[in-house]
Protein backbone atom coordinates (compact mmCIF):
# COMPACT_ATOMS: atom_id res chain seq x y z
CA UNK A 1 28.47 24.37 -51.17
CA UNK A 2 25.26 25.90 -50.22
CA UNK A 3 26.04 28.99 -48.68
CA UNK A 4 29.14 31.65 -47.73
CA UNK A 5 30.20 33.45 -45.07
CA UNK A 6 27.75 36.26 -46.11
CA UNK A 7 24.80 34.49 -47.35
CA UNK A 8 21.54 35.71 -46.22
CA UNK A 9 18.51 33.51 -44.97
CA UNK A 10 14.69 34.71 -44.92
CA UNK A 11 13.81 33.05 -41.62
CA UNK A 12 10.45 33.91 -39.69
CA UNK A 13 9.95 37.58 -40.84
CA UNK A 14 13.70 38.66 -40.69
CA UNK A 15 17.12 38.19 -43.10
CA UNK A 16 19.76 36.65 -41.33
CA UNK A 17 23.06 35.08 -41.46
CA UNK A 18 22.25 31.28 -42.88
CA UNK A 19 25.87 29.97 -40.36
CA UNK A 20 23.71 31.83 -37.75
CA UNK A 21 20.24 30.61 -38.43
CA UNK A 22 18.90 27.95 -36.20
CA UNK A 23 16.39 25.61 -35.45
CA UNK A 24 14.37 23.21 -32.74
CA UNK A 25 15.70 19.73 -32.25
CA UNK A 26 12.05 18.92 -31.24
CA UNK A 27 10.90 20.13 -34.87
CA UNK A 28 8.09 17.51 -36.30
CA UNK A 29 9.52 18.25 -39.41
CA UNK A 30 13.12 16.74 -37.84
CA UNK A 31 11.43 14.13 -36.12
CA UNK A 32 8.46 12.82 -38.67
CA UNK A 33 9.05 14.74 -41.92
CA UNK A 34 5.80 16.88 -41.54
CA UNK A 35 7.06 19.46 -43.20
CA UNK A 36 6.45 21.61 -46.96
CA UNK A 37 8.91 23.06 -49.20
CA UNK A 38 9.23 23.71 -52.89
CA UNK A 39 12.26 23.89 -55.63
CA UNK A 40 12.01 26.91 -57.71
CA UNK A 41 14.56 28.64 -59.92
CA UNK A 42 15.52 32.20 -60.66
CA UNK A 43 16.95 33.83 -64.09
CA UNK A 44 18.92 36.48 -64.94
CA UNK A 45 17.00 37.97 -67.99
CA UNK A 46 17.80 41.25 -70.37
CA UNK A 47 14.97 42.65 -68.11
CA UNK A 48 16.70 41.84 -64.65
CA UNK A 49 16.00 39.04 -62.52
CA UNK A 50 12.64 37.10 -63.01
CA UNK A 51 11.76 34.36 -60.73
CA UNK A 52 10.45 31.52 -63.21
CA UNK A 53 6.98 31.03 -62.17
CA UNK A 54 6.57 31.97 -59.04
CA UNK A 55 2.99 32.29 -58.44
CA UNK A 56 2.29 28.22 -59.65
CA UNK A 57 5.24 27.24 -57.10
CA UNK A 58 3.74 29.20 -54.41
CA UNK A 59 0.40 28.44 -54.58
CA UNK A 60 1.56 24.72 -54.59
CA UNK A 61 3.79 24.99 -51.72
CA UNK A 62 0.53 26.96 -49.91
CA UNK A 63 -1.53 23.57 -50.92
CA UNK A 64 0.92 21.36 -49.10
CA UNK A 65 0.45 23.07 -46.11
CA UNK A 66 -3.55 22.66 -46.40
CA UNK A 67 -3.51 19.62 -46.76
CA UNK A 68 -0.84 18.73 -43.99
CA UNK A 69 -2.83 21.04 -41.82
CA UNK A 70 -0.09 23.25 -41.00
CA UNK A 71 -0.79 26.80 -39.67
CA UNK A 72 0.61 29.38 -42.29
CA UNK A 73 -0.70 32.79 -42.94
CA UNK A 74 1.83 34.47 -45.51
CA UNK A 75 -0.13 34.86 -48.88
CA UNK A 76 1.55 34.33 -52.33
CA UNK A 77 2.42 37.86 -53.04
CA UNK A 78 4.35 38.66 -50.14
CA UNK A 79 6.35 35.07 -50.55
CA UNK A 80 7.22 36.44 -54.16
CA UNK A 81 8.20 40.10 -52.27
CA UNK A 82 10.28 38.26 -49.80
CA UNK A 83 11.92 36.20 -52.54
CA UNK A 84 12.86 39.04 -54.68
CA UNK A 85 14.33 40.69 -51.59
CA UNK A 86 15.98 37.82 -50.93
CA UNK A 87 17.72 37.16 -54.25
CA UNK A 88 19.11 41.31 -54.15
CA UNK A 89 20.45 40.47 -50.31
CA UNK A 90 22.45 38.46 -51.45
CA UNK A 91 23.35 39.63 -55.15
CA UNK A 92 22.43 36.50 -57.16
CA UNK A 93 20.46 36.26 -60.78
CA UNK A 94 20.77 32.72 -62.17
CA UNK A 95 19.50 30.90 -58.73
CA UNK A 96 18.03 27.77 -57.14
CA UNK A 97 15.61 28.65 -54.40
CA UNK A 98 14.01 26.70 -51.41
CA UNK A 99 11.19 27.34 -49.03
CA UNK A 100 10.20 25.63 -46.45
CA UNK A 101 8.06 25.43 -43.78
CA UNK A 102 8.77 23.57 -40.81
CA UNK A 103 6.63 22.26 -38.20
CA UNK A 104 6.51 23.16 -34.15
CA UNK A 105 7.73 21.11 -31.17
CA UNK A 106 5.29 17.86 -30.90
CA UNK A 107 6.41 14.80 -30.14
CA UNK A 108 3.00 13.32 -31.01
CA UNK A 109 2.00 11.85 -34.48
CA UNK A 110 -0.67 14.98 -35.17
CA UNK A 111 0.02 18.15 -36.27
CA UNK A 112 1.83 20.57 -34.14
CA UNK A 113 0.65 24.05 -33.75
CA UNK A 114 2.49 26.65 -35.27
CA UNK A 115 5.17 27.08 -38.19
CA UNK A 116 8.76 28.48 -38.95
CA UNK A 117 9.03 29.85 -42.66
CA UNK A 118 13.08 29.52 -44.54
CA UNK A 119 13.58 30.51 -47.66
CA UNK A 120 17.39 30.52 -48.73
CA UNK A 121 18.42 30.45 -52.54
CA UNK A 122 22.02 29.84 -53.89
CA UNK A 123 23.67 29.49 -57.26
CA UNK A 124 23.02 25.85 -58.79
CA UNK A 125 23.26 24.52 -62.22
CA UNK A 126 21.04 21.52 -63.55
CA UNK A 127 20.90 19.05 -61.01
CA UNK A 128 21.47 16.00 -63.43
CA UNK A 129 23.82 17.59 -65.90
CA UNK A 130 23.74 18.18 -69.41
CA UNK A 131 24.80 14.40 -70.48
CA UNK A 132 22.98 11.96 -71.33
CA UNK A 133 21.48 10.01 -68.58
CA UNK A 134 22.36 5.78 -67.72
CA UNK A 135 18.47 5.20 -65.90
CA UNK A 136 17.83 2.17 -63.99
CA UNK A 137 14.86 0.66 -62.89
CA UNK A 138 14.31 0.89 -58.86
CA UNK A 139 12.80 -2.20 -56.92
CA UNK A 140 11.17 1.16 -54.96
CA UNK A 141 7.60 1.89 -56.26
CA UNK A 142 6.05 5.56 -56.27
CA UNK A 143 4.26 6.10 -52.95
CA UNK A 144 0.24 4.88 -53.31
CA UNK A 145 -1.88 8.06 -53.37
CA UNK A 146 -4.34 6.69 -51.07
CA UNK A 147 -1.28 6.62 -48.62
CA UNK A 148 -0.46 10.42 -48.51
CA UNK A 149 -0.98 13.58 -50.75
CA UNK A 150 1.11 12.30 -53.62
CA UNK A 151 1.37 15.83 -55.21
CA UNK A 152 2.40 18.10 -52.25
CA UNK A 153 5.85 18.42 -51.88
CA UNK A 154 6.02 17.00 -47.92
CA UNK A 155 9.87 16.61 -46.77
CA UNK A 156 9.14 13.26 -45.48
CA UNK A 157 8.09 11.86 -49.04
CA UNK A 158 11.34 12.44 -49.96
CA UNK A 159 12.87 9.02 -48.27
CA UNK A 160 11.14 7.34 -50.94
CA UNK A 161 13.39 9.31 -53.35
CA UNK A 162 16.67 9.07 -51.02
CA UNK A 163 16.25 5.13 -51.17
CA UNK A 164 15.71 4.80 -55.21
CA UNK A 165 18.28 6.96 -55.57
CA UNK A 166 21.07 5.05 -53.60
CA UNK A 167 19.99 1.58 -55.27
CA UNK A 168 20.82 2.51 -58.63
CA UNK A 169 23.92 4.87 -57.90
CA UNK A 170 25.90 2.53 -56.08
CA UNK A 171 25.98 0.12 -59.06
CA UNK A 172 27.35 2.79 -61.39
CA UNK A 173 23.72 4.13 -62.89
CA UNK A 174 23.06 8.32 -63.24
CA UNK A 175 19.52 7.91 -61.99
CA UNK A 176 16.31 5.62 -60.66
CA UNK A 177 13.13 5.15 -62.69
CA UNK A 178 10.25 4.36 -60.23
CA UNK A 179 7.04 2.60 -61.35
CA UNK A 180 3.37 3.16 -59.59
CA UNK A 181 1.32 0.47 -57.54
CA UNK A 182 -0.24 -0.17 -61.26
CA UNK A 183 3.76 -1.06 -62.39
CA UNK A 184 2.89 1.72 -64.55
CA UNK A 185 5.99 3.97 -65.42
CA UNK A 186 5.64 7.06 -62.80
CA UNK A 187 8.43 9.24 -62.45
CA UNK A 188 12.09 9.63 -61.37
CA UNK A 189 13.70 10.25 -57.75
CA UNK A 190 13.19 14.08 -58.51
CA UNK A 191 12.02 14.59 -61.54
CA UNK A 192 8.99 13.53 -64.48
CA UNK A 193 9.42 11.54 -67.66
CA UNK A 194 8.08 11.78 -71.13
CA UNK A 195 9.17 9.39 -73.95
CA UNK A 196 8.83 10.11 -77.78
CA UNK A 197 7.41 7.61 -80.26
CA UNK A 198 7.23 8.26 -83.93
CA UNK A 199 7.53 11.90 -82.82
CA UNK A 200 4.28 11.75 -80.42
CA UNK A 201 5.48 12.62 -76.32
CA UNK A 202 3.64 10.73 -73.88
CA UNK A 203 4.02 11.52 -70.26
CA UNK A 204 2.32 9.79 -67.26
CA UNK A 205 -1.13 11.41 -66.22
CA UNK A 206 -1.40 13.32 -62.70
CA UNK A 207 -2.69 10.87 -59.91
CA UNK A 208 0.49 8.51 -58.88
CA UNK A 209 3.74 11.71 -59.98
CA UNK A 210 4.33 14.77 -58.24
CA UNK A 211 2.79 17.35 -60.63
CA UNK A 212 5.88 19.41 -62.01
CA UNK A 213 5.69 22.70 -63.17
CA UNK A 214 8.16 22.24 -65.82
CA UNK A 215 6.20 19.10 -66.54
CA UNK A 216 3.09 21.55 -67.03
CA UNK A 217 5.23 24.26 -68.96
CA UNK A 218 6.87 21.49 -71.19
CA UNK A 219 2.99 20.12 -72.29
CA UNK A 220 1.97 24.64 -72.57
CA UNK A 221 4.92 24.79 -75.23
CA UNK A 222 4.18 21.25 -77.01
CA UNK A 223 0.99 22.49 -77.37
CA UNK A 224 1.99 26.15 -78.59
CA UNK A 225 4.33 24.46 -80.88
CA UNK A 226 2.15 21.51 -82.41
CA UNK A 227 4.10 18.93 -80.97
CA UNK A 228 1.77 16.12 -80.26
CA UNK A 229 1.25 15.14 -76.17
CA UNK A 230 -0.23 12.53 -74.73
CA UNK A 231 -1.11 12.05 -70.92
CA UNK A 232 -1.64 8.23 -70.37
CA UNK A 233 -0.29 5.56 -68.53
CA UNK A 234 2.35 3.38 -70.19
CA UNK A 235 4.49 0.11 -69.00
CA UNK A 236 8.20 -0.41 -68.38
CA UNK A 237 7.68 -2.29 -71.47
CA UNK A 238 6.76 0.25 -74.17
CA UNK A 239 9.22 2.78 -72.38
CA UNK A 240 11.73 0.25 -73.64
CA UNK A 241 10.26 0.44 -77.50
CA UNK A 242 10.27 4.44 -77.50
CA UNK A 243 12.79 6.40 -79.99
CA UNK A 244 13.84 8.54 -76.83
CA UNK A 245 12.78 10.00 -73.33
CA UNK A 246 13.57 12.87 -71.09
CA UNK A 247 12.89 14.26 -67.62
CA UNK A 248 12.03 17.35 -66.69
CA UNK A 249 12.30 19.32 -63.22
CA UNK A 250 13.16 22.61 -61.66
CA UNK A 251 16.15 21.74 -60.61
CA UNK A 252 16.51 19.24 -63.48
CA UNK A 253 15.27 21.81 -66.43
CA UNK A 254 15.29 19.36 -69.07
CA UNK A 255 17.58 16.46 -69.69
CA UNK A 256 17.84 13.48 -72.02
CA UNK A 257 18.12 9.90 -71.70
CA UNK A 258 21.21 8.17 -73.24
CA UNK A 259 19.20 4.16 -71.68
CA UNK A 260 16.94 2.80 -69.34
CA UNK A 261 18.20 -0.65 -67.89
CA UNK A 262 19.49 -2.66 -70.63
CA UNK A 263 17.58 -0.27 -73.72
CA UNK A 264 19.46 2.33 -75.36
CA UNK A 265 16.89 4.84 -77.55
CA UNK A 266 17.97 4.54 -80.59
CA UNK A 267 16.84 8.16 -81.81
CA UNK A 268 19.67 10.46 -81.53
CA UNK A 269 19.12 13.03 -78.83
CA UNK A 270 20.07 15.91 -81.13
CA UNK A 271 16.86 15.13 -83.86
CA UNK A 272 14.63 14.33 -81.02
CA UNK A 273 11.60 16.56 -79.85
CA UNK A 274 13.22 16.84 -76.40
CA UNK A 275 16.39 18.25 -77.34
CA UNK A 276 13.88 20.70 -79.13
CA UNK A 277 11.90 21.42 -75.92
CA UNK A 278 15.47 21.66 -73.86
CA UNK A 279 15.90 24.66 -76.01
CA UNK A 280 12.42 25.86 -76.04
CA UNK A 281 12.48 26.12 -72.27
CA UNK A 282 15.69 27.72 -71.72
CA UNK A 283 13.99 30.53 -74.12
CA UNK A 284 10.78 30.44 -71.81
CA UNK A 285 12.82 31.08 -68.62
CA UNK A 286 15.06 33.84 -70.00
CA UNK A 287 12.16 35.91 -71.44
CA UNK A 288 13.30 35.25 -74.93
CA UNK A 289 10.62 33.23 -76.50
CA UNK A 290 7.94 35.76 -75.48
CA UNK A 291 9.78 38.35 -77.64
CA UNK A 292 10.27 35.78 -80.63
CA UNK A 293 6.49 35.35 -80.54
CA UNK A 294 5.92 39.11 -80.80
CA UNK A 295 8.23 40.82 -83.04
C-alpha cells in the first residue's frame, strides 16, 4: 500500500530501496516511542511540484527533537532539498510525506545518543474521505500537557490516538472526538476541530491539541477572508448546539461532520463556512488562490 518494488527511501544520508531499508530491533523509538516525525503533503501545481509548507513542518519536526533531546544536526533547508529530491526519485506530485527520526540502541528510560533520519513519501488521498463524518465521543482524554510536550509530534503519543480510535470504530463510528483534562472539547485521533455558530468558527486554543498547520492556515484564510474565528475553549455541550463542525489535518485537509454522538448539525454542509474553507484550501495548496488575489 505504502510502497513498490521501486520506491525510494531517504535513509541516513543515502536513497535506497524502502523493501531494502532496515532498522535496529534495539531502537528506543521501537522499544519506548522516543521518537519524532511529521505528516506533510506535496502538490502537483501549474508551476511543478510544491511541497505545502514545508518550512512550518520542518521547523516543528526540528522542535520535537529539542525538546526530546535527540541529537540531530540536518537544518531545515537541506530537509526541504532532500525532500524535493526525494519526491523526483521516485516520480510523484500529489504526495503524502513522512519523516522521522528514530532514536539509538538504549535499553534505558533516557535518551539514547545518536539518531537515524527516514523520510519516505507515497501517493495518499484524504485520510478521512470526502463524506461526511459519524464522530463519537472517546472515554480517552487528550494527554495532560504537564505530562509530555503536547505539541511535538513524538511517535509514542500516538497510542493515545491508536486507542480512541479503535473504541469508536468497532461500534460502527468514522472517527473519535477526545476531550482535555478540563472535559473541554480538544481534538480528534489525528486531526483539529472547529465548529460554526451563527456563522462565527470557534476552534480550541493551543495548550491541550497538537498545533496543526492546516489548523493555522485554516484561521490565515478566515482571517484573509473576514470569516469570524474564535480560539477558546468550549464543552461537549455547546459542540452539540453548533450549526456544523469540521476537522482539519494534513493528511485530513479538510472534512465535514455529518454528527457527533447522538447530534446531527443541522446546517447543511454545502452553505456552511467549512465547505467554504474546504475549497479555499485546496486553492491555497495548488497555488491558485495566490493568483486569484493578484490578477
Amino acid at each position: 500500500m505504502y510502497y513498490k518494488e521501486e520506491s525510494v527511501i531517504f535513509y541516513n544520508g543515502e536513497f535506497v530501496k524502502a523493501k531494502e531499508a532496515s532498522t535496529s530491533t534495539y531502537g528506543q523509538t521501537l522499544h519506548y516511542g522516543n521518537g519524532v516525525f511529521e505528516g506533510i503533503r506535496s502538490y502537483g501545481t501549474t508551476e511543478g511540484t510544491k511541497i505545502f509548507k514545508s518550512k512550518e513542518h520542518y521547523e516543528r519536526l526540528k522542535f520535537g527533537v529539542e525538546v526530546m533531546d535527540i541529537d540531530f544536526d540536518y537544518s531545515v533547508e537541506e530537509l526541504t532539498e532532500i525532500t524535493y529530491e526525494l519526491l523526483r526519485r521516485n516520480n510523484v506530485s500529489d504526495a503524502y510525506i513522512r519523516p522521522i527520526v528514530l532514536t539509538g540502541e538504549n535499553m534505558g528510560v533516557f535518551s539514547a545518543k545518536g539518531s537515524d533520519l527516514i523520510i519516505q513519501c507515497w501517493e495518499w488521498g484524504k485520510l478521512m474521505g470526502d463524506k461526511l463524518l459519524r464522530v463519537k465521543t472517546s472515554k480517552f482524554q487528550r494527554p495532560n500537557p504537564k505530562s509530555c510536550f503536547v505539541e511535538a509530534k513524538v511517535t509514542g503519543h500516538y497510542v493515545n490516538s491508536i486507542l480512541a480510535s479503535n473504541e469508536v470504530k468497532k461500534v460502527g463510528f468514522d472517527e473519535a472526538l477526545l476531550l482535555d483534562m478540563n472535559n473541554n472539547v480538544a481534538e480528534c485521533s489525528g486531526a483539529n476541530i472547529f465548529m460554526e455558530r451563527t456563522g462565527v468558527l470557534y476552534t480550541p486554543p493551543r495548550g491541550h491539541i497538537m498545533a496543526g498547520i492546516t489548523r493555522a492556515t485554516i484561521i490565515e484564510l478566515c482571517k484573509e477572508e473576514g470569516i469570524p474565528v474564535h480560539e477558546k475553549h468550549f464543552t461537549l455541550d455547546e459542540l452539540k448546539y453548533a450549526d456544523s463542525a469540521f476537522f482539519t489535518g494534513t493528511a485530513a485537509e479538510v472534512v465535514g461532520l455529518q454528527s457527533i454522538d447522538e447530534y446531527e448539525f443541522p446546517l447543511d454542509w454545502e452553505k456552511s463556512q467549512g465547505q467554504k474553507l474546504m475549497k479555499l484550501y485546496k486553492q491555497e495548496v495548488l497555488g491558485l488562490r495566490e493568483k486569484c488575489l493578484t490578477n
